[in-house]
C-alpha atoms as a PDB file:
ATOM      1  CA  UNK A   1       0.301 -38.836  41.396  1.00  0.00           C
ATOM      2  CA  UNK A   2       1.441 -42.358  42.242  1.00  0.00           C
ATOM      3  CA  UNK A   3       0.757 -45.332  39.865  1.00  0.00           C
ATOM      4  CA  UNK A   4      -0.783 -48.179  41.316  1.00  0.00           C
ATOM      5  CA  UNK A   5       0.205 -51.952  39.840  1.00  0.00           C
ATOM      6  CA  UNK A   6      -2.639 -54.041  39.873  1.00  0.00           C
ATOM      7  CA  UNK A   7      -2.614 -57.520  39.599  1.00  0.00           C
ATOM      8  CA  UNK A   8      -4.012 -58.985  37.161  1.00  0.00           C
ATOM      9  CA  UNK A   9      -7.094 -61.262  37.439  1.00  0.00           C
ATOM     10  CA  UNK A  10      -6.569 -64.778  35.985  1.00  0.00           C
ATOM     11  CA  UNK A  11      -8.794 -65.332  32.823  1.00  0.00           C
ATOM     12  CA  UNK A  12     -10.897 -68.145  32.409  1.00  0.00           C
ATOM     13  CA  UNK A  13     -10.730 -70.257  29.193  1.00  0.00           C
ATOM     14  CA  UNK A  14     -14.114 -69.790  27.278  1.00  0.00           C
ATOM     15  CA  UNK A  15     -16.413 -72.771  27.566  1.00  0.00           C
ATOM     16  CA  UNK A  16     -18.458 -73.467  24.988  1.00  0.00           C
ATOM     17  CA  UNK A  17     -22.280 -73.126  25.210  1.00  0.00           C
ATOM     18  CA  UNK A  18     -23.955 -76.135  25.678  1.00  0.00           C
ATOM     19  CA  UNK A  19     -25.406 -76.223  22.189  1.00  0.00           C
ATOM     20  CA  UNK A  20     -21.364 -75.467  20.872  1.00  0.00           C
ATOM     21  CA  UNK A  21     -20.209 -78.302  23.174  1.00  0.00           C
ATOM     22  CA  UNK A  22     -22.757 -81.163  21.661  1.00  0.00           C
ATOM     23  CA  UNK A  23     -21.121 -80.463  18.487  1.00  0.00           C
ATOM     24  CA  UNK A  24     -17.608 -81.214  19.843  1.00  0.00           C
ATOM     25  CA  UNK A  25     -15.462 -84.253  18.835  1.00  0.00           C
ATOM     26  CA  UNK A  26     -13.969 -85.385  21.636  1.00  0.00           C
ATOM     27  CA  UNK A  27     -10.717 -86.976  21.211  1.00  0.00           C
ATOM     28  CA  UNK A  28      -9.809 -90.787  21.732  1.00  0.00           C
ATOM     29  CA  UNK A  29      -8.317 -93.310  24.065  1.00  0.00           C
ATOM     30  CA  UNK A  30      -4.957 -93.544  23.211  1.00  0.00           C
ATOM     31  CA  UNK A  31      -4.164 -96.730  21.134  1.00  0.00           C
ATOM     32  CA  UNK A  32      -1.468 -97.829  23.095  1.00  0.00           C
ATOM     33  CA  UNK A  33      -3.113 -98.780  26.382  1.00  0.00           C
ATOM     34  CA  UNK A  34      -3.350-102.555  27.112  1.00  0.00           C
ATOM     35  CA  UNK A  35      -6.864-104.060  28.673  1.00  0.00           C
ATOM     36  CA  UNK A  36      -7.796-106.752  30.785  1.00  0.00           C
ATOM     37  CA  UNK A  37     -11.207-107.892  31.657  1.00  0.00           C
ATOM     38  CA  UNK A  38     -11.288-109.187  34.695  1.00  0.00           C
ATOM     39  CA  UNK A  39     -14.299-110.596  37.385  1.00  0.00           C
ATOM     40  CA  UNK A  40     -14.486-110.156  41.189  1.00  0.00           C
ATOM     41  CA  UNK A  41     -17.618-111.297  42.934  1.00  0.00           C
ATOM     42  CA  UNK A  42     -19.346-111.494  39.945  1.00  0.00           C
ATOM     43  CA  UNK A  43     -18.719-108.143  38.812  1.00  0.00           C
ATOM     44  CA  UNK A  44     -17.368-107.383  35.603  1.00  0.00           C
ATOM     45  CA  UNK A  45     -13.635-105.051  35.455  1.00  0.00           C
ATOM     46  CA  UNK A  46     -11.455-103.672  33.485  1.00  0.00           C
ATOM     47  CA  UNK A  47      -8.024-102.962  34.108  1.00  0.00           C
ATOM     48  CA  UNK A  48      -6.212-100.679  31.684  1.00  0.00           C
ATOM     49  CA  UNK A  49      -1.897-100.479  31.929  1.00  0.00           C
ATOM     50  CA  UNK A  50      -0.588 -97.491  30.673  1.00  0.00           C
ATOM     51  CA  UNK A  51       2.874 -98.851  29.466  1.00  0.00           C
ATOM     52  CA  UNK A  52       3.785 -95.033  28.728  1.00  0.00           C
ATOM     53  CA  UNK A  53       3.317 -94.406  33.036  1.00  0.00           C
ATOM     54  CA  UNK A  54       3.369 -98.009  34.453  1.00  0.00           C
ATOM     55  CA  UNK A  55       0.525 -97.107  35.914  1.00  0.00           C
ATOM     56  CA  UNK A  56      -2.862 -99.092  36.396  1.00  0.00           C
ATOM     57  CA  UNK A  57      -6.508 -97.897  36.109  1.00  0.00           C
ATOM     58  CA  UNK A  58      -9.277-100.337  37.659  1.00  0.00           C
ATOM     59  CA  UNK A  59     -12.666 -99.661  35.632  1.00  0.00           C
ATOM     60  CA  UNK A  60     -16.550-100.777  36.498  1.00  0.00           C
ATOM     61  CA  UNK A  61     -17.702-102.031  33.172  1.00  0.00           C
ATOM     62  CA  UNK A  62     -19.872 -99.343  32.850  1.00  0.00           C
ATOM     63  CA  UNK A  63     -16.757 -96.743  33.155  1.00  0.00           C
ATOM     64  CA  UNK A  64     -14.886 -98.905  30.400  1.00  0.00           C
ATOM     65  CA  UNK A  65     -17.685 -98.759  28.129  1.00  0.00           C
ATOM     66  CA  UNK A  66     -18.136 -94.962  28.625  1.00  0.00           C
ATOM     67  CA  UNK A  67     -14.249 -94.778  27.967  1.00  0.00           C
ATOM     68  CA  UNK A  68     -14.419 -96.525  25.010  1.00  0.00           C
ATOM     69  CA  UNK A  69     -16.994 -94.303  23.373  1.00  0.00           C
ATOM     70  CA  UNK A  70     -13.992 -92.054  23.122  1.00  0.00           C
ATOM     71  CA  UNK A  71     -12.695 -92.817  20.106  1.00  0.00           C
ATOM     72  CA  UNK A  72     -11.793 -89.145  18.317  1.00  0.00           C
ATOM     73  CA  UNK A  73     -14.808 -89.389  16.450  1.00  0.00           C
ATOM     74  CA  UNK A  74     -17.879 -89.124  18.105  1.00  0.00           C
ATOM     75  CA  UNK A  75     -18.855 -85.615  19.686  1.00  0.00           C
ATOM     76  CA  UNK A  76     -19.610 -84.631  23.532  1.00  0.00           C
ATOM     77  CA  UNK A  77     -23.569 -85.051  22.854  1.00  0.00           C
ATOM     78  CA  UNK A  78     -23.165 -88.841  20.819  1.00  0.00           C
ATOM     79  CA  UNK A  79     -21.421 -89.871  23.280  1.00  0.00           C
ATOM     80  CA  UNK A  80     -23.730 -88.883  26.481  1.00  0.00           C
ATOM     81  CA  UNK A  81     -26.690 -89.943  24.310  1.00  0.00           C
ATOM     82  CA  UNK A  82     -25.025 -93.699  23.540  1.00  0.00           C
ATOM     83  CA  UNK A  83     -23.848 -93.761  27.357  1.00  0.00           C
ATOM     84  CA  UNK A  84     -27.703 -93.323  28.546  1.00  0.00           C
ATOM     85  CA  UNK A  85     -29.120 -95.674  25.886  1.00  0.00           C
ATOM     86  CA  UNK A  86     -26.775 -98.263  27.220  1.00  0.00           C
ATOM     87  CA  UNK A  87     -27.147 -97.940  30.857  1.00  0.00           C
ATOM     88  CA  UNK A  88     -30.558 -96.204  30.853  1.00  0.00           C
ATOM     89  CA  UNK A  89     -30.378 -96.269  35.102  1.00  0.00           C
ATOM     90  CA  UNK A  90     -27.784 -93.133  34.591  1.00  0.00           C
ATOM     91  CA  UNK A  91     -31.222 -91.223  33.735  1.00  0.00           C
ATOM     92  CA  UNK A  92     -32.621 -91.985  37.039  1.00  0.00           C
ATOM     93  CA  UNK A  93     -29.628 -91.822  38.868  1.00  0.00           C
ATOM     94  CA  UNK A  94     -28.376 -88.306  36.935  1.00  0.00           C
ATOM     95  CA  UNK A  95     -30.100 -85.336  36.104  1.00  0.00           C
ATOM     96  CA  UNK A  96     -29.069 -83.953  32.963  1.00  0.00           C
ATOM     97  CA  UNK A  97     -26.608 -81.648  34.106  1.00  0.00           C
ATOM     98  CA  UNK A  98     -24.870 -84.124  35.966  1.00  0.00           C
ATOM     99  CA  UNK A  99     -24.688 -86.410  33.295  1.00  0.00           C
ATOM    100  CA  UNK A 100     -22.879 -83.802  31.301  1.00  0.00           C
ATOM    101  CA  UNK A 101     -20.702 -83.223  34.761  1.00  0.00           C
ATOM    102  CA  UNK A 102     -19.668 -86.984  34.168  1.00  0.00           C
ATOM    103  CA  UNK A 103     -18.878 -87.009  30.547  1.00  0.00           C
ATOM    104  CA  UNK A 104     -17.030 -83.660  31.097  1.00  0.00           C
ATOM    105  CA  UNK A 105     -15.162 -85.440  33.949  1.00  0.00           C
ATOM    106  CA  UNK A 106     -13.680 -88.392  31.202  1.00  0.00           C
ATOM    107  CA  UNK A 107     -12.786 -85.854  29.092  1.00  0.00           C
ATOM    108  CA  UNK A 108     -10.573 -83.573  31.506  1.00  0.00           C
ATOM    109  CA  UNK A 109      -9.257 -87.109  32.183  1.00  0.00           C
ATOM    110  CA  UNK A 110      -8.291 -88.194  28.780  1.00  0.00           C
ATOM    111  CA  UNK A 111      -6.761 -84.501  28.592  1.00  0.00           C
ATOM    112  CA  UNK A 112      -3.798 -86.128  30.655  1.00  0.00           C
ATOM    113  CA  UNK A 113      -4.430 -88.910  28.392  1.00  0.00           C
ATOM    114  CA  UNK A 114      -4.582 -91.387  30.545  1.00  0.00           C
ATOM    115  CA  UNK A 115      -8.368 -93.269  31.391  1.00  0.00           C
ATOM    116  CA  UNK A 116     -10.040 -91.967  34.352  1.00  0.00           C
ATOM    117  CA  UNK A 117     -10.043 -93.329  37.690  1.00  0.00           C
ATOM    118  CA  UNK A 118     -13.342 -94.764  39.251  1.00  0.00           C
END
């Protein structure tokens, strides 16, 4: 009888349930980006420099103040819950799972490190 190779199936990494993945510190911004607040049309930005990349990152205010709730200390649920008590329009604007969606977004951002894009 013939042996058959099979491939194998990728595995997923194990996310955590979502009462696990309240209780997660999240890590920071990294110290060495430079900001600069900047106004356009009356609108409040941020632009952050990554001197490690050379690269720039244009931020809403509302984006930089999410961004800078990351500071390796807080977990994944503080840091929703201080996000919607700051800008309490995300509520109406997000269901609950998509605010999670968002916050998760930042965070496979500031995997690479670097701040997210908006």
């Amino acid at each position: 009888m013939a042996a058959l190779a099979l491939k194998p199936e990728p595995v997923e990494p194990a996310k955590p349930s979502p009462a696990q993945q309240e209780n997660v510190v999240l890590p920071g911004l990294r110290p060495d980006l430079i900001t600069n607040r900047q106004t356009f049309e009356n609108r409040t930005y941020y632009v952050v420099k990554d001197p490690v990349s050379l690269q720039y990152f244009r931020m809403t205010a509302e984006d930089y103040y999410l961004a800078t709730l990351f500071n390796g200390q807080r977990t994944f649920g503080q840091i929703r819950d201080n996000y919607a008590q700051r800008f309490p329009h995300v509520q109406l604007e997000f269901s609950p799972v998509d605010l999670n969606e968002r916050v998760q977004r930042f965070v496979a951002n500031l995997a690479g490190r670097a701040p997210p894009r908006s």
